[in-house]
C-alpha atoms as a PDB file:
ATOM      1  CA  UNK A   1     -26.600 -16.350   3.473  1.00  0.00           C
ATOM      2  CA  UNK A   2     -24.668 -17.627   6.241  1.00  0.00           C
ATOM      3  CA  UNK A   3     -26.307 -19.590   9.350  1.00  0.00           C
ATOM      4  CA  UNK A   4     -25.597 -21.791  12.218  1.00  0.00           C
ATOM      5  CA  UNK A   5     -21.404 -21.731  13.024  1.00  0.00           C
ATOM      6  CA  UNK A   6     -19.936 -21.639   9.315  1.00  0.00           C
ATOM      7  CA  UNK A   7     -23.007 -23.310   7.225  1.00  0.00           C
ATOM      8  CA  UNK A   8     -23.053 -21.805   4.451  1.00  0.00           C
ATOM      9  CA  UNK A   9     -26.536 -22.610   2.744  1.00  0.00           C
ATOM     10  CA  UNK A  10     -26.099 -21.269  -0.667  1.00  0.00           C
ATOM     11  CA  UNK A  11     -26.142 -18.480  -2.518  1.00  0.00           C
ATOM     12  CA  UNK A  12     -27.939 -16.060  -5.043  1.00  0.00           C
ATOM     13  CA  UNK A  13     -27.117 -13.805  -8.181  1.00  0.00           C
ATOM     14  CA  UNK A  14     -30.375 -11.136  -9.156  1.00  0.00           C
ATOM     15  CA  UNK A  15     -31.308 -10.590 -12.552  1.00  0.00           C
ATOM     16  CA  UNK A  16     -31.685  -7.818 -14.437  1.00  0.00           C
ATOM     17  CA  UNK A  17     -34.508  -6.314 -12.625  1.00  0.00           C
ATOM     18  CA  UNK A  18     -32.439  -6.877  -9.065  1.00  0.00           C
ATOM     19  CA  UNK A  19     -35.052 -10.091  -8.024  1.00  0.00           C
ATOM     20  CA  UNK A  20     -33.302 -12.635  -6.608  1.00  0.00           C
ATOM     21  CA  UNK A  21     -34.686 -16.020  -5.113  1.00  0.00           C
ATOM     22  CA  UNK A  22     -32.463 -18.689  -2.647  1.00  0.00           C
ATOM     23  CA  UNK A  23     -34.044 -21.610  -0.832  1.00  0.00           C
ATOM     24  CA  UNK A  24     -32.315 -22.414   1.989  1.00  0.00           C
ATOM     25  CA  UNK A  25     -33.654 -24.524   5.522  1.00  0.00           C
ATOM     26  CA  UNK A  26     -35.221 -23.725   8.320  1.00  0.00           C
ATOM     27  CA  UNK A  27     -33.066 -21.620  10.598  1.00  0.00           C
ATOM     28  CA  UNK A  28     -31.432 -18.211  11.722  1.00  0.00           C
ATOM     29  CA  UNK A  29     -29.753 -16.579   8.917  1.00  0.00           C
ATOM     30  CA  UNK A  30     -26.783 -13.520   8.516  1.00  0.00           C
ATOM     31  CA  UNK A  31     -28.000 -11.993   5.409  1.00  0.00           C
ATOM     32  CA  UNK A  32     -24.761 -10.644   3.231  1.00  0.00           C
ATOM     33  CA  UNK A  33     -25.429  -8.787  -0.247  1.00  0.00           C
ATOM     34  CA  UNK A  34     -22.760  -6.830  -2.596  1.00  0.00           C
ATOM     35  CA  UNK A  35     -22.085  -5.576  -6.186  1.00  0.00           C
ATOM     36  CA  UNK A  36     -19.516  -3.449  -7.879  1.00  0.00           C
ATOM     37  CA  UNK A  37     -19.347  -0.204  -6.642  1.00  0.00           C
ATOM     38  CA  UNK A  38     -21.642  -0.488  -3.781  1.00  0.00           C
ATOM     39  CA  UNK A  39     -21.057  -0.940   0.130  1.00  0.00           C
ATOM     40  CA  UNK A  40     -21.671  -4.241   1.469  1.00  0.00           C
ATOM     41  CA  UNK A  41     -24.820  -5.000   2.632  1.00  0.00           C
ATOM     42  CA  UNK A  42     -25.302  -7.471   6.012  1.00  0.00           C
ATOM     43  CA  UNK A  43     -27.905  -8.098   8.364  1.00  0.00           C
ATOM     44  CA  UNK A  44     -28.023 -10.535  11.048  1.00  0.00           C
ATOM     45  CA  UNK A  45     -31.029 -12.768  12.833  1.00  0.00           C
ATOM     46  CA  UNK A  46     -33.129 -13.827   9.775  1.00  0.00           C
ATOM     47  CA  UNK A  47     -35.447 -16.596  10.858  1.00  0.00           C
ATOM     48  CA  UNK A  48     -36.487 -18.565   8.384  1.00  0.00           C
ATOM     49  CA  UNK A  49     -39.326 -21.319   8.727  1.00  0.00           C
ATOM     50  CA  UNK A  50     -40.367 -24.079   6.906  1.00  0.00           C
ATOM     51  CA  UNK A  51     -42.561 -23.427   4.333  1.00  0.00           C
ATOM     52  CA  UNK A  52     -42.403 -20.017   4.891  1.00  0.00           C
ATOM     53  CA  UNK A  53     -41.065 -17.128   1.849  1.00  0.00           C
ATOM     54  CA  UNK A  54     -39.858 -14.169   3.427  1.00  0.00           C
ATOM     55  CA  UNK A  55     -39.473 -11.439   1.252  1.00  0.00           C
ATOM     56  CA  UNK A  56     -35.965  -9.126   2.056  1.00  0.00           C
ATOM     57  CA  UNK A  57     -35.688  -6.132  -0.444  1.00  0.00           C
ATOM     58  CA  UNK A  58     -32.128  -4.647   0.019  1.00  0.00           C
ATOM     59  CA  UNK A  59     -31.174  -1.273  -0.942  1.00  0.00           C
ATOM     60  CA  UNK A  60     -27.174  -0.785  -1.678  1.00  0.00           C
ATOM     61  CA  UNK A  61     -25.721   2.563  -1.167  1.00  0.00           C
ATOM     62  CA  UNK A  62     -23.187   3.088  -3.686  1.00  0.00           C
ATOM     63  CA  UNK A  63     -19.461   3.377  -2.326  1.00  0.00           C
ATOM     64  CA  UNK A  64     -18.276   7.223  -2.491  1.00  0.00           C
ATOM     65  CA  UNK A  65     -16.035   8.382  -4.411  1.00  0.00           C
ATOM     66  CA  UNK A  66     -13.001  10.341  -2.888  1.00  0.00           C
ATOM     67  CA  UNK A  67     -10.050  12.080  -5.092  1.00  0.00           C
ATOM     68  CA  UNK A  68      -6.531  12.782  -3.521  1.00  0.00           C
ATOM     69  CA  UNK A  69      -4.288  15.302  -5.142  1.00  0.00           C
ATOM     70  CA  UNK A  70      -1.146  17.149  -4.016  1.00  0.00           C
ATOM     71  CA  UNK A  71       2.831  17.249  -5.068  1.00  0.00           C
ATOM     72  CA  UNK A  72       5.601  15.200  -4.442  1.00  0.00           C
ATOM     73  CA  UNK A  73       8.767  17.230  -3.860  1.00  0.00           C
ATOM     74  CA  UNK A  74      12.337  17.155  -2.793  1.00  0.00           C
ATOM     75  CA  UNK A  75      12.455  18.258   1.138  1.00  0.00           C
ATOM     76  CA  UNK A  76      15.818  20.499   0.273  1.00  0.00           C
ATOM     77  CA  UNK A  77      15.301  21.552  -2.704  1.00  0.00           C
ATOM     78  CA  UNK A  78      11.739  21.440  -3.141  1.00  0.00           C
ATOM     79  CA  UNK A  79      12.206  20.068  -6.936  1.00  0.00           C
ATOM     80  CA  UNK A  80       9.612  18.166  -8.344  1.00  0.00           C
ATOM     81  CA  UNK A  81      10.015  14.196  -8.164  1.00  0.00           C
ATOM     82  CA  UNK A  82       8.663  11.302  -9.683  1.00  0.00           C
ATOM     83  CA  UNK A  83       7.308   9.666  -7.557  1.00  0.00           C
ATOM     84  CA  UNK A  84       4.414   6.398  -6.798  1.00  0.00           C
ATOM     85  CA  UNK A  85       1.270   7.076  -4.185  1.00  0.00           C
ATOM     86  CA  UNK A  86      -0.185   4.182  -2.731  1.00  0.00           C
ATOM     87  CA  UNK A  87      -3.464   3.957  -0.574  1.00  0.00           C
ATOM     88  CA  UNK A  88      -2.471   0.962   0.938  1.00  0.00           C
ATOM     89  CA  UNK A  89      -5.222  -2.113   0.825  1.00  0.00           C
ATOM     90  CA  UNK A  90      -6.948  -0.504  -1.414  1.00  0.00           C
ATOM     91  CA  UNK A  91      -5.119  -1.285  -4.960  1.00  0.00           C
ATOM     92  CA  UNK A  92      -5.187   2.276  -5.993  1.00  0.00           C
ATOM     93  CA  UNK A  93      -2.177   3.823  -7.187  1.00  0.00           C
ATOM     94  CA  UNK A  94      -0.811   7.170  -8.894  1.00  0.00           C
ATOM     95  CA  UNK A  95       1.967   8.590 -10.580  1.00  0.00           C
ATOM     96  CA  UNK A  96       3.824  12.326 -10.232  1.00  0.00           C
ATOM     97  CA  UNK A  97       3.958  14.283 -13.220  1.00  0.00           C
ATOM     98  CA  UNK A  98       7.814  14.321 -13.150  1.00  0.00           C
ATOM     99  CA  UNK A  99       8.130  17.668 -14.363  1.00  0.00           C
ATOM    100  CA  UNK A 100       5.796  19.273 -11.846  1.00  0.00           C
ATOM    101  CA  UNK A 101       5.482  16.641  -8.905  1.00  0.00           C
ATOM    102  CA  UNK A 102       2.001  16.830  -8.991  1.00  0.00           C
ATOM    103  CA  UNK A 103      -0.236  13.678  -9.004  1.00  0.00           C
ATOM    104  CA  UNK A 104      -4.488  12.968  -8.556  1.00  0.00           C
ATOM    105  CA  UNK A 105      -5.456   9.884  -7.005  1.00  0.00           C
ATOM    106  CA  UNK A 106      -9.332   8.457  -7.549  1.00  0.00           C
ATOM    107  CA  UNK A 107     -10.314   5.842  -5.438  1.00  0.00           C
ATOM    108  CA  UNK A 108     -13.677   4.336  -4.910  1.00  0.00           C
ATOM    109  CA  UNK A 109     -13.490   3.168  -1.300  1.00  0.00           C
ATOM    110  CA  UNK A 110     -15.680   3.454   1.740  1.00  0.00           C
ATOM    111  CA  UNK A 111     -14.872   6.262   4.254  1.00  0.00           C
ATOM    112  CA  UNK A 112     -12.446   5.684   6.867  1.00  0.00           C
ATOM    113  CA  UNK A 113      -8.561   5.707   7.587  1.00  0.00           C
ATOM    114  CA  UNK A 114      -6.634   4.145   4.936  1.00  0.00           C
ATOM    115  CA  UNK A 115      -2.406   5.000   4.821  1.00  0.00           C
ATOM    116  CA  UNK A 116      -1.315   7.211   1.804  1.00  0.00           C
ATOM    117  CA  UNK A 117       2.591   6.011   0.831  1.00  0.00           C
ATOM    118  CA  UNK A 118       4.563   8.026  -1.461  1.00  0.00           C
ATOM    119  CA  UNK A 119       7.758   6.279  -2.649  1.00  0.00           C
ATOM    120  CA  UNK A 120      10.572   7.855  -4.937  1.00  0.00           C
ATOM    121  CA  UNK A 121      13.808   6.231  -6.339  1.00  0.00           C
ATOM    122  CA  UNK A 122      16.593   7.180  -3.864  1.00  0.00           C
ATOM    123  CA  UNK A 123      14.223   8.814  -1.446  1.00  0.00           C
ATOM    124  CA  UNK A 124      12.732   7.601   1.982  1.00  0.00           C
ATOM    125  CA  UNK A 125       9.051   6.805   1.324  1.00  0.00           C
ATOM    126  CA  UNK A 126       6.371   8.204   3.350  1.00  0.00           C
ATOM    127  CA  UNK A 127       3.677   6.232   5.175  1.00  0.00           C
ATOM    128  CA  UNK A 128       0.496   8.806   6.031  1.00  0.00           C
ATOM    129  CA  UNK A 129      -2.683   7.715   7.194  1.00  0.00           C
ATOM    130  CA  UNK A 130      -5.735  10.199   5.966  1.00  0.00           C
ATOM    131  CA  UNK A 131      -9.044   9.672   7.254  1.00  0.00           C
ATOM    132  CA  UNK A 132     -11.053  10.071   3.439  1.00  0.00           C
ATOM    133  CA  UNK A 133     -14.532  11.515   4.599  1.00  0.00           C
ATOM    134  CA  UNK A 134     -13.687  14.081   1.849  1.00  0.00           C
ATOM    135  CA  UNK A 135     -11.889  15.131  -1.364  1.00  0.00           C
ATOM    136  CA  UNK A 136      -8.481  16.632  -0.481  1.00  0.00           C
ATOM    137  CA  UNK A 137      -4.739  17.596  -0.922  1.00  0.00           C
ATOM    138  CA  UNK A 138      -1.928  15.974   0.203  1.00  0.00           C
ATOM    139  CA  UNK A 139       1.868  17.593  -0.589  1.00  0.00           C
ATOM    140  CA  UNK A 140       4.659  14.658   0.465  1.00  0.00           C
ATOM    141  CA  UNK A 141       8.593  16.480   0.983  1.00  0.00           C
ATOM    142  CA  UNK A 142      10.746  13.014   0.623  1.00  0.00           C
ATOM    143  CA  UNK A 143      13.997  13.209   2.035  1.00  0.00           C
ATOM    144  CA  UNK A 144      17.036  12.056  -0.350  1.00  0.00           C
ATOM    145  CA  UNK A 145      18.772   8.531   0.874  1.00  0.00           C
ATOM    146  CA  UNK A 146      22.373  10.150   1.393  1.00  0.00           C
ATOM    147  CA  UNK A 147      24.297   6.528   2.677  1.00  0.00           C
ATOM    148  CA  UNK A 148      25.497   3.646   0.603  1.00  0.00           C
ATOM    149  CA  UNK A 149      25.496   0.400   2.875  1.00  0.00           C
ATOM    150  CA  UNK A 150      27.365  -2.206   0.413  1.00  0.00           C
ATOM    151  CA  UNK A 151      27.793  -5.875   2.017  1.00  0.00           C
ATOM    152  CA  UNK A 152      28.939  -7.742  -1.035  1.00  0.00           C
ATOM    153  CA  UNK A 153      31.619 -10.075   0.577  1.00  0.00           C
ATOM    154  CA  UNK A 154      29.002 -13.022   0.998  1.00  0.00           C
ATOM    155  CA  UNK A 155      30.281 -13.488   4.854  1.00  0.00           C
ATOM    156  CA  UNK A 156      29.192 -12.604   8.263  1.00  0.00           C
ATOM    157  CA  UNK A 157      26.564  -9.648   8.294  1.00  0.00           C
ATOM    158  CA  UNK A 158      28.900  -7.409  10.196  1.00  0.00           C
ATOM    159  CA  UNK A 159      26.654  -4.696   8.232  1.00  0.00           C
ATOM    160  CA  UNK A 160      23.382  -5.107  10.502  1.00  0.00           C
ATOM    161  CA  UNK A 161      25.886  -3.100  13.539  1.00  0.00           C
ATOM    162  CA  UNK A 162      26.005  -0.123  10.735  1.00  0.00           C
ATOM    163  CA  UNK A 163      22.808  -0.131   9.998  1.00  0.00           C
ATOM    164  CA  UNK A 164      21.667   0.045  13.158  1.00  0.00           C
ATOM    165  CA  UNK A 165      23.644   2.644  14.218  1.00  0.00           C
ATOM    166  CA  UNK A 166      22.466   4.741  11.714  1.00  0.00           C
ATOM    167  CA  UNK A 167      19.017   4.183  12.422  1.00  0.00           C
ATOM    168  CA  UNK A 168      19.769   5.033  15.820  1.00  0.00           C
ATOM    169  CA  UNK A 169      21.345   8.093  14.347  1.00  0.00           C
ATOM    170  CA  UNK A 170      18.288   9.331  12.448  1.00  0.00           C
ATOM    171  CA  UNK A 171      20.440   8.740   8.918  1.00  0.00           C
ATOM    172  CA  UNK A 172      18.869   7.233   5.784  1.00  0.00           C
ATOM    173  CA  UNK A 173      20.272   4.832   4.068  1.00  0.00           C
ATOM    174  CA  UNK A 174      20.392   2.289   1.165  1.00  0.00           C
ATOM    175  CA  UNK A 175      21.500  -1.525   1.664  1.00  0.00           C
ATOM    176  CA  UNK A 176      22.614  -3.535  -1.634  1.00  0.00           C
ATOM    177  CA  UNK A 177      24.347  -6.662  -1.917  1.00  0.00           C
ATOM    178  CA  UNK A 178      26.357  -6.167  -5.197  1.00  0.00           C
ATOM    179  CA  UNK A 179      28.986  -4.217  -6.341  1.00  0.00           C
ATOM    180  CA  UNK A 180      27.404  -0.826  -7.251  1.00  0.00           C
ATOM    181  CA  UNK A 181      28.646   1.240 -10.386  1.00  0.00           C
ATOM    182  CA  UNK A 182      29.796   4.502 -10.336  1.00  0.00           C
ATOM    183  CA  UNK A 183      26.678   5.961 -11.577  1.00  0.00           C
ATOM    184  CA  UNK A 184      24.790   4.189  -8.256  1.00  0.00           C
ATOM    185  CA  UNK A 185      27.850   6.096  -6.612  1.00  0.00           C
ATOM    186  CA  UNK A 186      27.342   9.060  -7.154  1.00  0.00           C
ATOM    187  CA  UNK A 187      24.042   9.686  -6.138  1.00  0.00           C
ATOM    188  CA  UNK A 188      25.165   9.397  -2.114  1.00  0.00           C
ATOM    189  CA  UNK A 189      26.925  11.395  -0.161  1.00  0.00           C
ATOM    190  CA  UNK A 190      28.914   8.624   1.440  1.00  0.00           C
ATOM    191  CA  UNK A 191      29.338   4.956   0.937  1.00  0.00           C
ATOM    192  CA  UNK A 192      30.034   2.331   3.803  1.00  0.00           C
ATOM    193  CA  UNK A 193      31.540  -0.725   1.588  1.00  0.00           C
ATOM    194  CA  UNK A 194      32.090  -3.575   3.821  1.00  0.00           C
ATOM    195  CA  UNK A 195      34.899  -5.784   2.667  1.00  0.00           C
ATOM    196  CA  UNK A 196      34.622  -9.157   4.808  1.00  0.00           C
ATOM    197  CA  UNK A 197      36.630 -10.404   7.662  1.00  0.00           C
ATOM    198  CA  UNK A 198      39.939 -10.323   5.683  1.00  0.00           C
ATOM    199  CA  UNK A 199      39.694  -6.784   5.197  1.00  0.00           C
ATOM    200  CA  UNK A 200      40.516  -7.493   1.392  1.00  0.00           C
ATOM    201  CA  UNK A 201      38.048  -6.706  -1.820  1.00  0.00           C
ATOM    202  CA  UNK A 202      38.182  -9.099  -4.872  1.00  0.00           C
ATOM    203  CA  UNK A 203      38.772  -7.706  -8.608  1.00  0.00           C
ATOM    204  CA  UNK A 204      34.962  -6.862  -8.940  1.00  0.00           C
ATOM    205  CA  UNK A 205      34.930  -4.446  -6.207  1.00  0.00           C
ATOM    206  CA  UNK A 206      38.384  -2.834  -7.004  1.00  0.00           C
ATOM    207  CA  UNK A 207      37.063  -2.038 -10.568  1.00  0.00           C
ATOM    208  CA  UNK A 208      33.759  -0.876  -8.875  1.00  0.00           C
ATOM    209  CA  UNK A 209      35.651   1.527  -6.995  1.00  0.00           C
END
């Protein structure tokens, strides 16, 4: 119970039969009641007297239940990826079957508009928001990161004029601060290495390279 401003008079756990009993002072009261799995319960303008027991039964409706399925793919290619969804604010996660892409997503959530990410390893992740009023499907095509942005050289951040330029550009890309390996290498199709003010690399990037 909640009353006057931000007095918070007290509060009540029920038993096992749902009874519950709280003894708070005269005044107007916002009601609040929850449990696991349920919506929230609130109502607002309870007067309470003194010496007065009001009785307020409270029925909870329990939260629905909506599952989320689909496939996670590559845009080109359309191969399966693995791949994380995310309904954001929610907690609930999922995983792609790598070798098929496909993933199901149970969540426990009251209706309404949540966003739905799906993230790969070297892929752009998607941000979608669903409205979940019912069960339903949801395919993501990622598109591959094809750019390298490397800015090792610990000086100015001449890189943020690349970047943007590329955003401006519509071209995804991946920043990193150290000295990728050739494996990192060769999953872009080009690299943009930027090698300080001197124009020189040090002994760790030539050996990268």
């Amino acid at each position: 119970t909640t009353g006057g401003g931000s007095v918070s008079p007290g509060s009540s756990t029920t038993n096992a039969s749902g009874l519950y009993s709280l003894g708070v002072p005269s005044g107007t009261y916002t009601v609040t009641a929850s449990a696991l799995g349920y919506m929230p319960y609130i109502t607002t303008g309870v007067n309470i007297t003194t010496n007065q027991t009001l009785t307020l039964n409270i029925a909870l409706e329990v939260t629905p239940t909506y599952v989320i399925t689909g496939f996670v793919r590559d845009a080109y290619t359309q191969q399966p990826l693995s791949a994380t969804l995310n309904l954001s604010g929610t907690g609930k996660t999922a995983h792609t079957d790598p070798v098929t892409g496909y993933y199901s997503l149970t969540a426990q959530v009251p209706s309404g508009t949540y966003p739905l990410i799906a993230s790969a390893a070297r892929y752009a992740a998607q941000n979608r928001s669903i409205t979940l009023d019912h069960s339903q499907q949801q395919d993501f095509d990622l598109a591959p990161i094809c750019l390298l942005v490397v800015d090792d050289d610990g000086g100015q951040s001449y890189d943020i004029y690349y970047t943007a330029a590329l955003t401006q550009l519509g071209k995804s890309y991946e920043r990193i601060t150290a000295a990728p390996n050739v494996t990192t290498l060769a999953q872009y199709d080009g690299v943009i290495w930027l090698t300080g003010v001197s124009g020189a690399i040090d002994q760790t990037d030539q050996a990268a390279l």
